[in-house]
C-alpha atoms as a PDB file:
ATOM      1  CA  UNK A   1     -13.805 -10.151   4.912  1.00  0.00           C
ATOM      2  CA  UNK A   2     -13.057 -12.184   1.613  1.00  0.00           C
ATOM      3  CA  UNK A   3     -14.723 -15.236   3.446  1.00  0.00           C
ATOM      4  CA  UNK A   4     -17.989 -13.054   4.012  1.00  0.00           C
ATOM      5  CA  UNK A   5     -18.084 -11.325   1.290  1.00  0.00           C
ATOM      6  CA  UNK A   6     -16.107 -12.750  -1.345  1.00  0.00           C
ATOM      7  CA  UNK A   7     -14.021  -9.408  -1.865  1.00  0.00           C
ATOM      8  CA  UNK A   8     -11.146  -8.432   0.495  1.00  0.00           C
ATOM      9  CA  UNK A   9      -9.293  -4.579   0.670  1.00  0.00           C
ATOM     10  CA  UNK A  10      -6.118  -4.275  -1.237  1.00  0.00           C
ATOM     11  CA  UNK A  11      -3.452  -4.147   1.936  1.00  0.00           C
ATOM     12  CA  UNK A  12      -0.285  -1.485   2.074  1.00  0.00           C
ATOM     13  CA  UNK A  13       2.558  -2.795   4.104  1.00  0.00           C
ATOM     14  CA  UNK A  14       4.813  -0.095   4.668  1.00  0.00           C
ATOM     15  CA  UNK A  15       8.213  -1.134   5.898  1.00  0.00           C
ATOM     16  CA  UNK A  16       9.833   1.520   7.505  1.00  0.00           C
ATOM     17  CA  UNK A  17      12.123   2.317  10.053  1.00  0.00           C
ATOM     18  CA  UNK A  18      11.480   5.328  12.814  1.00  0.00           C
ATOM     19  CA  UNK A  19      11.111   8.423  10.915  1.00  0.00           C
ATOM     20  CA  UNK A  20       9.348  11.589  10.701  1.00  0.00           C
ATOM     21  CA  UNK A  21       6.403  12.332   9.352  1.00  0.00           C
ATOM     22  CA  UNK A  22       6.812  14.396   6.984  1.00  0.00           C
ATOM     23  CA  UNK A  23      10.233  12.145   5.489  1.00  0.00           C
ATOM     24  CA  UNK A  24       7.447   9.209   5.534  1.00  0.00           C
ATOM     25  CA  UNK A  25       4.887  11.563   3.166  1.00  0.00           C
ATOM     26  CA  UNK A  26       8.413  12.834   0.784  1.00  0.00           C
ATOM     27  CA  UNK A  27       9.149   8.899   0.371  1.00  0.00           C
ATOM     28  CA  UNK A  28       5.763   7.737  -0.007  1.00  0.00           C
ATOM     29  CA  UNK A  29       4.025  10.310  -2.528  1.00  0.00           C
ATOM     30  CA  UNK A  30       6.095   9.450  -5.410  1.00  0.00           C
ATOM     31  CA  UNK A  31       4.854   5.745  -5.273  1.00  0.00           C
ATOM     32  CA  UNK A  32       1.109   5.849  -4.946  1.00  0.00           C
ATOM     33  CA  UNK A  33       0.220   6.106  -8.477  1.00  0.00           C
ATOM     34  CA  UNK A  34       2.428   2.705  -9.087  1.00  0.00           C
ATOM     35  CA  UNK A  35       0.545   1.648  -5.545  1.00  0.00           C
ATOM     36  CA  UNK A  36      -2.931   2.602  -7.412  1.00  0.00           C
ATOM     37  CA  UNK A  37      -1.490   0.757 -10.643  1.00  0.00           C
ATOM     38  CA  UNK A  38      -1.240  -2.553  -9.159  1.00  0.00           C
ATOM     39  CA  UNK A  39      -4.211  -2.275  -6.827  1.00  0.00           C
ATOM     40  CA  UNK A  40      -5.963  -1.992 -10.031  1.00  0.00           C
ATOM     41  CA  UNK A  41      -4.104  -5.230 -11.407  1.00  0.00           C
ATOM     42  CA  UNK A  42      -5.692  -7.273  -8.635  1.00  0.00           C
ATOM     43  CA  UNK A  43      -2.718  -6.868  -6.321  1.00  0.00           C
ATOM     44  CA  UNK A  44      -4.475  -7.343  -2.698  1.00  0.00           C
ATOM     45  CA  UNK A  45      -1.122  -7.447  -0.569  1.00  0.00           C
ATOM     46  CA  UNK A  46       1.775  -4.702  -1.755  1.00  0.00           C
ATOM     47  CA  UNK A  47       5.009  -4.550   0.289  1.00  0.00           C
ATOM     48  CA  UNK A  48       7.062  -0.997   0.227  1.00  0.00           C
ATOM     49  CA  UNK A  49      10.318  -1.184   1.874  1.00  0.00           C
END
């Protein structure tokens, strides 16, 4: 996509083990406004382990 286009989507890479969904959603909601943060900082790759 950057190739074609010159602009790529910012990737999440969430690095998990087996859980449950709704764990996965109590862990993850606090961090999506820092996720949104450095998306907007030009971060296009953002590891959460």
């Amino acid at each position: 996509m950057a190739a074609l286009s010159g602009e790529a989507p910012a990737i999440v890479w969430i690095r998990v083990g087996n859980t449950r969904r709704r764990a996965l959603i109590k862990w993850f909601e606090p961090l999506i406004e820092k996720i949104a943060e450095m998306i907007e900082a030009g971060n296009n790759l953002i590891e959460l382990r």
